[in-house]
C-alpha atoms as a PDB file:
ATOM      1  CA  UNK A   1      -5.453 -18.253  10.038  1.00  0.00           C
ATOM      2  CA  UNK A   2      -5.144 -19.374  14.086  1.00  0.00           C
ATOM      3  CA  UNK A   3      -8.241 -18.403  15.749  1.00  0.00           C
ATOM      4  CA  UNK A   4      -7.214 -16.927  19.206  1.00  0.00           C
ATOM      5  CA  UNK A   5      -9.350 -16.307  22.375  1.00  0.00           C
ATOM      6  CA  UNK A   6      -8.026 -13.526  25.031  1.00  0.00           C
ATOM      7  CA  UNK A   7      -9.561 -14.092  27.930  1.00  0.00           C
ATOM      8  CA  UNK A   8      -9.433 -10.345  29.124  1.00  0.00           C
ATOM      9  CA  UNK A   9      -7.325  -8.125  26.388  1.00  0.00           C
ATOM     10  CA  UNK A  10      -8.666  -4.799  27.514  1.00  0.00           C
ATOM     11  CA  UNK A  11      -6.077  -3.591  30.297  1.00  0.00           C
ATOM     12  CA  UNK A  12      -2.591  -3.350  29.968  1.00  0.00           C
ATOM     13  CA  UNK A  13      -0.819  -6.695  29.220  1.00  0.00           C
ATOM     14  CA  UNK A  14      -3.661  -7.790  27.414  1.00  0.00           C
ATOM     15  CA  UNK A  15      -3.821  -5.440  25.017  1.00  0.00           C
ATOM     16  CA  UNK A  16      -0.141  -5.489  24.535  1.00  0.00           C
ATOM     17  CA  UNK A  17      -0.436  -9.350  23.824  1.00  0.00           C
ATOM     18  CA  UNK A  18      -3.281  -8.862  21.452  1.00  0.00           C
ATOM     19  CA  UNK A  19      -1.795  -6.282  19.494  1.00  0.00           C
ATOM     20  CA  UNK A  20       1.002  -8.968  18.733  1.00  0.00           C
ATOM     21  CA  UNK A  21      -1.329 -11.758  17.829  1.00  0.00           C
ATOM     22  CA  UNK A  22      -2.904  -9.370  14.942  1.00  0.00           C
ATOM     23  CA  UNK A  23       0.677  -8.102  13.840  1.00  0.00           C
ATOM     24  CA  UNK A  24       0.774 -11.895  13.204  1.00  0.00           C
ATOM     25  CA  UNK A  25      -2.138 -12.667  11.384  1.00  0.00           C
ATOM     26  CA  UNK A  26      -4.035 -14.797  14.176  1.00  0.00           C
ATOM     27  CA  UNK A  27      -7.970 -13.964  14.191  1.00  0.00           C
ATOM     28  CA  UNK A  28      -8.364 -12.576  17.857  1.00  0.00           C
ATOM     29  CA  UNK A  29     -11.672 -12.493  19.727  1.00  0.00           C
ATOM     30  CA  UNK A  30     -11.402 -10.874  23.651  1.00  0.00           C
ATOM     31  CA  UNK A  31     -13.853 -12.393  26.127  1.00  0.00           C
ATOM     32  CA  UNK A  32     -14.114  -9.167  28.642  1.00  0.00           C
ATOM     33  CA  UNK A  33     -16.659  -6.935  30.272  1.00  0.00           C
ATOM     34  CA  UNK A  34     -14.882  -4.394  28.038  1.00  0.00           C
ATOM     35  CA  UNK A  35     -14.860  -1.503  31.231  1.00  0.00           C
ATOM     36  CA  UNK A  36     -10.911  -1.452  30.942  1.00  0.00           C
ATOM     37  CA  UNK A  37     -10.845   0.210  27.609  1.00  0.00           C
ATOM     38  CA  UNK A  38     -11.184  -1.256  23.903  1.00  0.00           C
ATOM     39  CA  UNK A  39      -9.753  -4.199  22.245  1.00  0.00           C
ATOM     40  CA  UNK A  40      -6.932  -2.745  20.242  1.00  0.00           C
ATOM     41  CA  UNK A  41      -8.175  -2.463  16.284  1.00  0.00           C
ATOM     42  CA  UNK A  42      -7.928  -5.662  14.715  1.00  0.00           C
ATOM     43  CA  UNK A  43      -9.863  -8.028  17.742  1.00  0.00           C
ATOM     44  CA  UNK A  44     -13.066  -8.374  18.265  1.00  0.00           C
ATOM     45  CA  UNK A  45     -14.413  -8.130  21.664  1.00  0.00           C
ATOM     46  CA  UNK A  46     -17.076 -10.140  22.840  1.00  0.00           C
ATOM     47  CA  UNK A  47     -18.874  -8.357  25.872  1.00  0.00           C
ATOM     48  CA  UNK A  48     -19.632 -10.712  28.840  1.00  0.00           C
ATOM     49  CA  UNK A  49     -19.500 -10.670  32.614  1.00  0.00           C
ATOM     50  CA  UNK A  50     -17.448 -13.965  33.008  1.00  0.00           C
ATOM     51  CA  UNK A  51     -18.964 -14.321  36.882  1.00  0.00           C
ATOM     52  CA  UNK A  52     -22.588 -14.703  34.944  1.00  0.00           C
ATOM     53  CA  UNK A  53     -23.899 -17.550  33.825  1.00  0.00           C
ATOM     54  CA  UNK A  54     -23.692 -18.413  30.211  1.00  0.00           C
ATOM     55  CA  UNK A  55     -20.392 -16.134  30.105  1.00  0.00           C
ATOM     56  CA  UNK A  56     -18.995 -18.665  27.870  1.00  0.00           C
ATOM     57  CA  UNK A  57     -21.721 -19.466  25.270  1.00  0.00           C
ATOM     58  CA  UNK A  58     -20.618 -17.173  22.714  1.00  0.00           C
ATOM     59  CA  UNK A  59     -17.194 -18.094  22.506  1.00  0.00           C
ATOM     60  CA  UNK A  60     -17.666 -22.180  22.847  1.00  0.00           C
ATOM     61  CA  UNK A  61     -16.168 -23.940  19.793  1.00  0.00           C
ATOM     62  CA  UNK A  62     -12.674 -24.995  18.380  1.00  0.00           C
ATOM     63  CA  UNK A  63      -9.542 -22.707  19.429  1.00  0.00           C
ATOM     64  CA  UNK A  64      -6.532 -22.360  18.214  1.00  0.00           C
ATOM     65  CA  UNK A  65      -5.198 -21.104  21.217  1.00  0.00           C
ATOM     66  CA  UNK A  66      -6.631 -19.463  24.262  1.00  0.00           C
ATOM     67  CA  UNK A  67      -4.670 -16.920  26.718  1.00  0.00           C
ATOM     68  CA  UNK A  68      -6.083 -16.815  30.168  1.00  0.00           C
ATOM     69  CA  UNK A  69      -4.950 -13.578  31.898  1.00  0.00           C
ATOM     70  CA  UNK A  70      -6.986 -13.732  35.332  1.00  0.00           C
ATOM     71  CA  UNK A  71      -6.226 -15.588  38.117  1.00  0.00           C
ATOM     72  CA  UNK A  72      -9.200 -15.294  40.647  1.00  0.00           C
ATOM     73  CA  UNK A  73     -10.738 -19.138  41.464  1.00  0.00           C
ATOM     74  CA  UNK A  74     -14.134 -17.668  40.269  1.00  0.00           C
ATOM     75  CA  UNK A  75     -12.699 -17.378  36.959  1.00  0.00           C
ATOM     76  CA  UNK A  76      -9.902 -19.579  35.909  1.00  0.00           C
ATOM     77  CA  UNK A  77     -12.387 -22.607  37.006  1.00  0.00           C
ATOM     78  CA  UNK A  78     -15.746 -22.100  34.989  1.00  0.00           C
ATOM     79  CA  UNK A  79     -13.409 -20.339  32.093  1.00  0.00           C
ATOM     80  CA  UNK A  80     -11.048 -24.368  31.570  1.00  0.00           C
ATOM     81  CA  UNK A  81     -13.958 -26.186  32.716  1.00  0.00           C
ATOM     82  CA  UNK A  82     -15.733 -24.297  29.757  1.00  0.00           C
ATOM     83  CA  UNK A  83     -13.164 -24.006  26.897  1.00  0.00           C
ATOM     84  CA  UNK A  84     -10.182 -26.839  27.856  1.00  0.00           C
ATOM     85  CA  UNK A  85     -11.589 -29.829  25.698  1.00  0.00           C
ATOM     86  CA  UNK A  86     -12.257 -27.691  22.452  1.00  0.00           C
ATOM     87  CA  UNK A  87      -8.528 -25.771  22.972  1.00  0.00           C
ATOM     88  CA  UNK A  88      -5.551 -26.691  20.920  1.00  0.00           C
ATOM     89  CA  UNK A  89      -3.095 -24.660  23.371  1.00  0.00           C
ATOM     90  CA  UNK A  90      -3.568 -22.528  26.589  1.00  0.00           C
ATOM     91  CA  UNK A  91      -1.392 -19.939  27.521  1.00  0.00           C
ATOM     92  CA  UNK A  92      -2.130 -19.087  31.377  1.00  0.00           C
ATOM     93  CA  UNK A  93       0.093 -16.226  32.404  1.00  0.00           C
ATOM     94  CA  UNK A  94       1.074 -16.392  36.197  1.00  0.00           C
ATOM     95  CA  UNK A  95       3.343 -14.977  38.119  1.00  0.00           C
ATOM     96  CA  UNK A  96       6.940 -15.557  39.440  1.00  0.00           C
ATOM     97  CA  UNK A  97       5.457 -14.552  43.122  1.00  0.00           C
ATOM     98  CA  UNK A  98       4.243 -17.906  43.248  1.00  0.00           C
ATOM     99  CA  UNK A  99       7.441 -18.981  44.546  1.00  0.00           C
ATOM    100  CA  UNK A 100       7.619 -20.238  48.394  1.00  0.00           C
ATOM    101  CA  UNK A 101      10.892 -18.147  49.063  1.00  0.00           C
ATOM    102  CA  UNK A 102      13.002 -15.812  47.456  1.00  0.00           C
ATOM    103  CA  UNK A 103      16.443 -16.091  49.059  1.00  0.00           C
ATOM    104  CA  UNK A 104      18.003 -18.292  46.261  1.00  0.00           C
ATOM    105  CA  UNK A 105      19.874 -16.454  43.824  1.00  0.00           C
ATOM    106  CA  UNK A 106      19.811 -18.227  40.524  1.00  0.00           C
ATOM    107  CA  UNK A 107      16.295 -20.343  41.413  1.00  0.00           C
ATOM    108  CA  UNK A 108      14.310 -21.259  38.141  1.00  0.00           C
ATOM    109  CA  UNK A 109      11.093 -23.254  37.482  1.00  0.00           C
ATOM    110  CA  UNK A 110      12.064 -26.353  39.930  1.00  0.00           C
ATOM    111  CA  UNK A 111      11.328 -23.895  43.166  1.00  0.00           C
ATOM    112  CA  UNK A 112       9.190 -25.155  45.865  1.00  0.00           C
ATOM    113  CA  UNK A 113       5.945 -23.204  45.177  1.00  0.00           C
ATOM    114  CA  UNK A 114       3.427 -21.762  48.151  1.00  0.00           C
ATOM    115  CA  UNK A 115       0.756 -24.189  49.376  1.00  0.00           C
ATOM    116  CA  UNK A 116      -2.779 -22.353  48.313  1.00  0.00           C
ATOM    117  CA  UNK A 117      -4.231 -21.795  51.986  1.00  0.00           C
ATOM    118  CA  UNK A 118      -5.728 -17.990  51.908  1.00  0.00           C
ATOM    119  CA  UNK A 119      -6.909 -17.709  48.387  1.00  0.00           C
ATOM    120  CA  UNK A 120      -7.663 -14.203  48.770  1.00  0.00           C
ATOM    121  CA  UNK A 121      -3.541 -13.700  49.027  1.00  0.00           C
ATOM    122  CA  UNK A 122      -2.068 -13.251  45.238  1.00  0.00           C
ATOM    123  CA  UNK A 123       0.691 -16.260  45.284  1.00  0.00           C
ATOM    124  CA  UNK A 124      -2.183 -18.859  46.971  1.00  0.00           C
ATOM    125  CA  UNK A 125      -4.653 -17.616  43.811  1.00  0.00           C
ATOM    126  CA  UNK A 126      -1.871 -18.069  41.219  1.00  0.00           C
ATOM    127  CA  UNK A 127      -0.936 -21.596  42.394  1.00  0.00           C
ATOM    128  CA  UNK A 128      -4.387 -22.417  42.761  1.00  0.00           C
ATOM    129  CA  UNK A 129      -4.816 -21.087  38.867  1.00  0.00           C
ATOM    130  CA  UNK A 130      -2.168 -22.961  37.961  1.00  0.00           C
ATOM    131  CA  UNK A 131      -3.272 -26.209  39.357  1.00  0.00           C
ATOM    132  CA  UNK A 132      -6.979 -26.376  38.287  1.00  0.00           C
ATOM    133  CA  UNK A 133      -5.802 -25.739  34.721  1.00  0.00           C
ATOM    134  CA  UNK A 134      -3.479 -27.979  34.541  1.00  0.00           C
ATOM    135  CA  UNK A 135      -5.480 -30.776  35.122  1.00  0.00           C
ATOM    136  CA  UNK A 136      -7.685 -30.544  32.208  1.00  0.00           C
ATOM    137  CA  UNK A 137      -5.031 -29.181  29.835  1.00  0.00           C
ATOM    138  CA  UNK A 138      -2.246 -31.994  29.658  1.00  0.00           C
ATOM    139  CA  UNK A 139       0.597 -31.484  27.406  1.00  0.00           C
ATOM    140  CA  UNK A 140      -1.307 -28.317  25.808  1.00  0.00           C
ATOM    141  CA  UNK A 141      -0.555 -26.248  28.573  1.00  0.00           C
ATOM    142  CA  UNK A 142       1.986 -23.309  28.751  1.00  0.00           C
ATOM    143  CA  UNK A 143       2.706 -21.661  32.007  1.00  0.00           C
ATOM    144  CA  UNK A 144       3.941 -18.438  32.292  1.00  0.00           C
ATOM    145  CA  UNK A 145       5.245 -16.810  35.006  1.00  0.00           C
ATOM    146  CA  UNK A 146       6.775 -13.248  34.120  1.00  0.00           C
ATOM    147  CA  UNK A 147       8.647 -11.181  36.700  1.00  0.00           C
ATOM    148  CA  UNK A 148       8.281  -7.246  37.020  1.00  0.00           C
ATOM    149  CA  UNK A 149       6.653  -6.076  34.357  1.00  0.00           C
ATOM    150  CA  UNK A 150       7.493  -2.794  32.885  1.00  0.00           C
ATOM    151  CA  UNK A 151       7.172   0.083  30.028  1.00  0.00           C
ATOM    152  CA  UNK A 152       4.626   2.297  28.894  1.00  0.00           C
ATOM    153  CA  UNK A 153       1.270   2.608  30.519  1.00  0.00           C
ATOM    154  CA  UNK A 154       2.222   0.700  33.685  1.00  0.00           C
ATOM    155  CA  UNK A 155      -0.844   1.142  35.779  1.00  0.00           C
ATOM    156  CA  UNK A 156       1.557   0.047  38.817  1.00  0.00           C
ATOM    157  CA  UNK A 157       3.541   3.117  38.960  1.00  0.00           C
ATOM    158  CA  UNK A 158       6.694   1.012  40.321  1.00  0.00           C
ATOM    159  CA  UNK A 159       9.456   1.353  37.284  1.00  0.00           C
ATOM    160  CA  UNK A 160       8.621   4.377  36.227  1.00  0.00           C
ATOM    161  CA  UNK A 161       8.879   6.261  39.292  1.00  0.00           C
ATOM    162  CA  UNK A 162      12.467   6.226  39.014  1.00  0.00           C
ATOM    163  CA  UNK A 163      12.262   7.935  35.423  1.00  0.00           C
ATOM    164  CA  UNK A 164       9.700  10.539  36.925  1.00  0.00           C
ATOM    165  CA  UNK A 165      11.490  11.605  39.987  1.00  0.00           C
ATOM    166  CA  UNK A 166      14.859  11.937  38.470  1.00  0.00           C
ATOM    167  CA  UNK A 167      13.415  14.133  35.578  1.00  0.00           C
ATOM    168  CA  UNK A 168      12.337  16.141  38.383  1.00  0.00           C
ATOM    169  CA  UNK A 169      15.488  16.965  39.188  1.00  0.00           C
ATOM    170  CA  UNK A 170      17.680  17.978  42.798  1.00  0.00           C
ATOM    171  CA  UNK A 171      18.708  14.730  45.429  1.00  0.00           C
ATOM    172  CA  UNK A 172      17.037  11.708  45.464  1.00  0.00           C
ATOM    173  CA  UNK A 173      16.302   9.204  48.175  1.00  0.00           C
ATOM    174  CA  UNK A 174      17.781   6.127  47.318  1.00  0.00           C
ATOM    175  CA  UNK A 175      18.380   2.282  49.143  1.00  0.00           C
ATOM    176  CA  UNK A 176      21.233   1.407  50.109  1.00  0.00           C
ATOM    177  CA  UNK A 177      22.300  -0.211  46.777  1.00  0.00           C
ATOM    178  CA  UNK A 178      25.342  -2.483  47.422  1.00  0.00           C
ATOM    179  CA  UNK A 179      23.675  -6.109  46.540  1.00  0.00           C
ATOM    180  CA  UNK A 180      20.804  -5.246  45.249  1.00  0.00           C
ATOM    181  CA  UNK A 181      19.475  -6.191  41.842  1.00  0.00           C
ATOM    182  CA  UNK A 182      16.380  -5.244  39.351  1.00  0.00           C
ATOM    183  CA  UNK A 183      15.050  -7.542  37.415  1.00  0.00           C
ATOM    184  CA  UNK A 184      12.354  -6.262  34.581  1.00  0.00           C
ATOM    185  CA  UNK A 185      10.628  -7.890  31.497  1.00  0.00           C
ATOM    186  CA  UNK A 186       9.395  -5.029  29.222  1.00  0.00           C
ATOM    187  CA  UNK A 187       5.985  -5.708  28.523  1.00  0.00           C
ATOM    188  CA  UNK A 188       6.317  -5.735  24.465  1.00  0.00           C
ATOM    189  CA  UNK A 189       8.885  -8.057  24.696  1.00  0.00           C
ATOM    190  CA  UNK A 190       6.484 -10.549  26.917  1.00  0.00           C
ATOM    191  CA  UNK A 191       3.616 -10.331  24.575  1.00  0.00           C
ATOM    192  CA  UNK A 192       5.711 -10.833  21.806  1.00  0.00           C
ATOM    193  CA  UNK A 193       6.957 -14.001  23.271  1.00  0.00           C
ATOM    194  CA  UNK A 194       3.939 -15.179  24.527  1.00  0.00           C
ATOM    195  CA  UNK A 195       2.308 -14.797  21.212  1.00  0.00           C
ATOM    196  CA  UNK A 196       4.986 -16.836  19.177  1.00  0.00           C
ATOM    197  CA  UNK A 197       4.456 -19.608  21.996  1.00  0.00           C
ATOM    198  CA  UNK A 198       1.444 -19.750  21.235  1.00  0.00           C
ATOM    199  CA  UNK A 199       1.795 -20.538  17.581  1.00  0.00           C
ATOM    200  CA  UNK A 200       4.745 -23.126  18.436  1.00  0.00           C
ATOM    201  CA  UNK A 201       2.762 -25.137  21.036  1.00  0.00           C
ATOM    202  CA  UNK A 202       5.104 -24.270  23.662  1.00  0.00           C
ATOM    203  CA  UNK A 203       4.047 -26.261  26.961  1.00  0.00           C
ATOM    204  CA  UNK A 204       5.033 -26.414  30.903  1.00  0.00           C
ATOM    205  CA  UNK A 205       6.233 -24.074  33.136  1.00  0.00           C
ATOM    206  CA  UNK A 206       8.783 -20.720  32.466  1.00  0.00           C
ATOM    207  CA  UNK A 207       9.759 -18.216  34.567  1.00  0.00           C
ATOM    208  CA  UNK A 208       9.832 -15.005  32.032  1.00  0.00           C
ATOM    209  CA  UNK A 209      12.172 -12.950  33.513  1.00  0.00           C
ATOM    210  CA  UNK A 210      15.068 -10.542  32.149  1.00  0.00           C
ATOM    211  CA  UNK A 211      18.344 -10.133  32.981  1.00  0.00           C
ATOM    212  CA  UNK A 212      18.788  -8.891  36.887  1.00  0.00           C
ATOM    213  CA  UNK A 213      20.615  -5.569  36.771  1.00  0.00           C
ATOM    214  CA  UNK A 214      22.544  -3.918  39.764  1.00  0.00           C
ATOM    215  CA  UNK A 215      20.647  -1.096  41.373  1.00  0.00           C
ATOM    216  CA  UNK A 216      23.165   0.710  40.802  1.00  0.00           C
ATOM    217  CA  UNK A 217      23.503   0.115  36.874  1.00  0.00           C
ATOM    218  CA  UNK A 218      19.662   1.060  36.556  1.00  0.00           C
ATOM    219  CA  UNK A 219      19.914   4.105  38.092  1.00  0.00           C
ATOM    220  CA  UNK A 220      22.821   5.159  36.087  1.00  0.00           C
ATOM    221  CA  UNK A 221      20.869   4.513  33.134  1.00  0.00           C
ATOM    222  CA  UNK A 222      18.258   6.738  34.223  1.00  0.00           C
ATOM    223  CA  UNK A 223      20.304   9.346  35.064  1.00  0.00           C
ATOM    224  CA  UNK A 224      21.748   9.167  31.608  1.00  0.00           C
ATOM    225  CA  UNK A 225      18.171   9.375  30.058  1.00  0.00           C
ATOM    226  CA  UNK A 226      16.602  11.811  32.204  1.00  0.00           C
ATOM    227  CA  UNK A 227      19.907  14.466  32.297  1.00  0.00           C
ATOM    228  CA  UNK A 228      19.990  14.253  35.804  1.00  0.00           C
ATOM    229  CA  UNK A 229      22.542  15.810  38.413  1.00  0.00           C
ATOM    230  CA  UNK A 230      21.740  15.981  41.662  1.00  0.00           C
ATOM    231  CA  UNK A 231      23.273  13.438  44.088  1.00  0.00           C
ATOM    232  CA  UNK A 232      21.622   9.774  44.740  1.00  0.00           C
ATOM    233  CA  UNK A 233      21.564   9.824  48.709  1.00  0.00           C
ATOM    234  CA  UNK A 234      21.688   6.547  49.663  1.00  0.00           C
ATOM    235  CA  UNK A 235      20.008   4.821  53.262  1.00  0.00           C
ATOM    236  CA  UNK A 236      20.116   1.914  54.841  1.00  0.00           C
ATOM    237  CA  UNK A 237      17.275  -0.333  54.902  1.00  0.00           C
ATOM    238  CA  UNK A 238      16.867   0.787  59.006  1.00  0.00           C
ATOM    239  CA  UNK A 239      16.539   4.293  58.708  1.00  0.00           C
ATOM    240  CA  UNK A 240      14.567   4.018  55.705  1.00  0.00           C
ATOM    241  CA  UNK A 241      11.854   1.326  57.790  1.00  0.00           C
ATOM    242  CA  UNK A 242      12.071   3.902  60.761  1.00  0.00           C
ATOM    243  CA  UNK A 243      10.494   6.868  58.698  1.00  0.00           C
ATOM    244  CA  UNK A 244       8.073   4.751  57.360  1.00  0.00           C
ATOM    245  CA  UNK A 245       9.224   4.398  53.848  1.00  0.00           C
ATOM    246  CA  UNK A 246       8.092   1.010  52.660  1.00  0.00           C
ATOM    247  CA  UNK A 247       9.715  -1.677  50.316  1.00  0.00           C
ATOM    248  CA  UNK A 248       8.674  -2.753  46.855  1.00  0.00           C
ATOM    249  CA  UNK A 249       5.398  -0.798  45.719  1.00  0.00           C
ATOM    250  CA  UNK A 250       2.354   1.179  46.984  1.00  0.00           C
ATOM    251  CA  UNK A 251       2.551   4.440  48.954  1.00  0.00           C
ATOM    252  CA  UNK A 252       5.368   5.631  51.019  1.00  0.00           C
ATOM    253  CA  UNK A 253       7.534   3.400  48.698  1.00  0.00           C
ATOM    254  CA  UNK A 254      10.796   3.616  47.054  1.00  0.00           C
ATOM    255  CA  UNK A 255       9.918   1.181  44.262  1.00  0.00           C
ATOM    256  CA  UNK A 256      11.836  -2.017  42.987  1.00  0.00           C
ATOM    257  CA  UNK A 257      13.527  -1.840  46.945  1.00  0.00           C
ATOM    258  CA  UNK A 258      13.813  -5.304  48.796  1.00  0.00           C
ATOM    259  CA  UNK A 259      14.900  -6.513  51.756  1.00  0.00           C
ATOM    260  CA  UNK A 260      18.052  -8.134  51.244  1.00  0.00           C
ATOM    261  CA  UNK A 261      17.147 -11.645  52.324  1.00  0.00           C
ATOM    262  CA  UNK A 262      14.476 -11.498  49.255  1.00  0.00           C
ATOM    263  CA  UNK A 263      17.262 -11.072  46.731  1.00  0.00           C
ATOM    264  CA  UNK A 264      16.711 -13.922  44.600  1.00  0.00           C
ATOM    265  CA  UNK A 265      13.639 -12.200  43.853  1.00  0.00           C
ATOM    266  CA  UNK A 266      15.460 -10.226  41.452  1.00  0.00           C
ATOM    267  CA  UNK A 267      17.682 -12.369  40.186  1.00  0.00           C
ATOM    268  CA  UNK A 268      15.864 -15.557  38.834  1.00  0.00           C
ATOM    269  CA  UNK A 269      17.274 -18.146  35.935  1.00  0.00           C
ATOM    270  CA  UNK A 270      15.984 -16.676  32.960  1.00  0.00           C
ATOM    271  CA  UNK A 271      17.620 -19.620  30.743  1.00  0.00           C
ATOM    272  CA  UNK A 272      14.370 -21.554  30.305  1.00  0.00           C
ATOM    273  CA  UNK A 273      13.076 -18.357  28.622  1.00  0.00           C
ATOM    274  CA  UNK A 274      15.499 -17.362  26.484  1.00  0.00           C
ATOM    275  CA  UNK A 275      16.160 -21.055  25.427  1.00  0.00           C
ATOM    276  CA  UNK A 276      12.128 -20.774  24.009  1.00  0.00           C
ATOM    277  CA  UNK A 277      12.627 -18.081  22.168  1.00  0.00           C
ATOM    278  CA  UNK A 278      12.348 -14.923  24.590  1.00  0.00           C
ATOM    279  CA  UNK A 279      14.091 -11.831  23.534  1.00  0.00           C
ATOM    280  CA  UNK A 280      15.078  -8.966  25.552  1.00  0.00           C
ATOM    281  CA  UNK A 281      16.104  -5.328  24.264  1.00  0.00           C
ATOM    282  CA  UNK A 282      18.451  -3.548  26.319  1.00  0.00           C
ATOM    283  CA  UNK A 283      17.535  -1.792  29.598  1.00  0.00           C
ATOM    284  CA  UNK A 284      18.324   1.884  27.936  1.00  0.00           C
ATOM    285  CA  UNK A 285      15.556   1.132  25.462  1.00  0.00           C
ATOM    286  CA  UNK A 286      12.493   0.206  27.896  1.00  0.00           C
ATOM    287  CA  UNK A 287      13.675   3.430  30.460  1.00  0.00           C
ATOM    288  CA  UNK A 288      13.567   5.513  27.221  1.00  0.00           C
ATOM    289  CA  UNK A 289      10.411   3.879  26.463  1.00  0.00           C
ATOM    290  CA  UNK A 290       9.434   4.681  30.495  1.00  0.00           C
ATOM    291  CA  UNK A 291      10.654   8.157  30.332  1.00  0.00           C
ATOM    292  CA  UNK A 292       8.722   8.966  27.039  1.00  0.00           C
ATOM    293  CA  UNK A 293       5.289   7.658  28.959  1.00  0.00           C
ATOM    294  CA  UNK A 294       6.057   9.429  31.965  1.00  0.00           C
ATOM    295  CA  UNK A 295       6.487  12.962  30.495  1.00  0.00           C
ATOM    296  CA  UNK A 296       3.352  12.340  28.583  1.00  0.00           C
ATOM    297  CA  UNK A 297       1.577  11.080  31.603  1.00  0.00           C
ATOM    298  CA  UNK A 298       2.559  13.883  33.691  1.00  0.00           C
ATOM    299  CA  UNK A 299       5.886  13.356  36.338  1.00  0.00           C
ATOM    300  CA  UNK A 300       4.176  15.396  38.943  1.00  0.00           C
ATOM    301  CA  UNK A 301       1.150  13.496  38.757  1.00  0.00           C
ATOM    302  CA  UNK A 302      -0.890  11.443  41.854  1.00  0.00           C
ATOM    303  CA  UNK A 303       0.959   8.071  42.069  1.00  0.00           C
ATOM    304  CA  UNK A 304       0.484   4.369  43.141  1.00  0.00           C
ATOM    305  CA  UNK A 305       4.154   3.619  44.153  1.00  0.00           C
ATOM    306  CA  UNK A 306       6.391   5.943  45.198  1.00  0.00           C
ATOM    307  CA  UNK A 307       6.997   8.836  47.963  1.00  0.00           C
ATOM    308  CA  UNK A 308       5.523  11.821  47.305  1.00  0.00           C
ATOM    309  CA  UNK A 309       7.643  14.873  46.778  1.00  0.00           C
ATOM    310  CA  UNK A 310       6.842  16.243  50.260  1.00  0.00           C
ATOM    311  CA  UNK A 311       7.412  12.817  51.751  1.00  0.00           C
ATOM    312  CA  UNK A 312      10.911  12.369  50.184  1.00  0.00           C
ATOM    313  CA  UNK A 313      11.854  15.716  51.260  1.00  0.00           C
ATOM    314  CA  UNK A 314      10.776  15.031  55.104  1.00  0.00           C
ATOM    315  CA  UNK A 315      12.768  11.827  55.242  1.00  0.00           C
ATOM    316  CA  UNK A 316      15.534  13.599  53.579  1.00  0.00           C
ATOM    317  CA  UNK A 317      15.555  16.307  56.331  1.00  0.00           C
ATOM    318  CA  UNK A 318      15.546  13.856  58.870  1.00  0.00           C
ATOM    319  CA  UNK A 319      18.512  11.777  57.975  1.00  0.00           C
ATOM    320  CA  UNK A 320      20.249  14.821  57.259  1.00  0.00           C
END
């Protein structure tokens, strides 16, 4: 039986990761404050503050494999520094946003990266993560850099707005959608793969990303799940930045939106993942999946991402 440190495994990726490690036998033990929620049954959690010292005493010995889920320098550093020597594998999951631009359709895992210079911005911390692991893990070292991540219990809000608001029902505010793409990992399908890299040894760098969808296409698919038939008003990018409606995520959003010039954003090589075993179910399933959790969660409920109801209805009214 692999013995398997998470380092985290109490929030949402983490916990889907874990519960794939026990489906597969491994012997799991989560390193977390455990304020997120509870290791899912089968783990063990072992309680610590990892910014304390002696965070790491309990879980010092031979591993199996280790899965580092953090990224903040206060971390990842004392956590390698720790762990590395006595690890047979380390899984440190990233992000594609470490890339330096995003105007290259196609790009995969040989893309300039950002120079870390404000580690309190997400891409410098990632790169920074990435760095002072890899230099005590070589040849044991698997980075992975996912794209959007979606499905149930996204605490981001961004995917599953679409399901919510078109459940609601009546016109929708929508991009201008001609060239744009979506480009979505569901997050059982990451942890599944992450976990069977894992137990292969997989090492270096992949970009886990699915396959980059028209706008267009994803929309029709969740129109098709949710019964919807009002009309999709579409707006160009200018009189969508002029009532304040903002790209990507957070409030005032329309969700999964970017500027143009940011296209390859969405449409990455996934060939290095798929060629190590990734697996991706069909874009119907994970917005089913989406839907489900959104009706359960509550479609009229207070959101990250997204425009309010009132707010999509006063930039409706204005465009006319």
């Amino acid at each position: 039986m692999r013995r398997v440190l998470v380092l985290g495994g109490t929030a949402w990726l983490g916990r889907a990761i874990v519960r794939q490690l026990v489906a597969g036998g491994d012997d799991v033990v989560c390193l977390a404050r455990g304020e997120s929620g509870e290791v899912p049954d089968g783990a063990r959690l072992v309680a610590a503050d990892r910014r304390s010292p002696g965070a790491y005493d309990d879980v010092r010995g031979d591993w199996d494999e280790v899965v580092e889920l953090a990224y903040e320098p206060d971390l990842v550093g004392p956590a390698v520094e720790a762990l590395a020597e006595r690890a047979a594998h380390w899984t440190l999951v990233s992000s594609v946003s470490v890339y330096r631009g995003h105007g290259t359709v196609g790009a995969d895992e040989s893309a300039d990266v950002v120079e870390p210079a404000d580690l309190a911005a997400y891409p410098d911390a990632k790169v920074a993560a990435e760095r002072v692991t890899a230099r005590h893990l070589d040849g044991r070292l698997l980075v992975a850099r996912p794209g959007l991540i979606v499905g149930p219990g996204d605490p981001s809000d961004r995917f599953g707005y679409w399901s919510a608001r078109l459940a609601r029902g009546g016109d929708v505010l929508v991009p201008r959608m001609s060239g744009r793409h979506v480009q979505v990992i569901d997050v059982s399908d990451l942890a599944a793969w992450l976990a069977d890299a894992g137990r292969t040894g997989l090492a270096g760098v992949v970009d886990a990303v699915g396959h980059a969808d028209p706008m267009a296409d994803l929309l029709r698919v969740v129109s098709e799940a949710t019964g919807h038939r009002g009309a999709l008003v579409e707006a160009d990018d200018e009189a969508l930045l002029a009532h304040d409606v903002r790209y990507w995520a957070g409030p005032r959003s329309l969700p999964l939106w970017l500027p143009l010039a940011d296209a390859g954003f969405a449409r990455r090589s996934g060939a290095r993942f798929r060629a190590s075993g990734g697996r991706l179910r069909p874009l119907g399933e994970t917005v089913r999946r989406t839907l489900a959790d959104e009706v359960a969660r509550g479609i009229d409920r207070d959101r990250r991402s997204g425009l309010t109801p009132a707010q999509e209805a006063e930039v409706l009214s204005a465009l006319g």
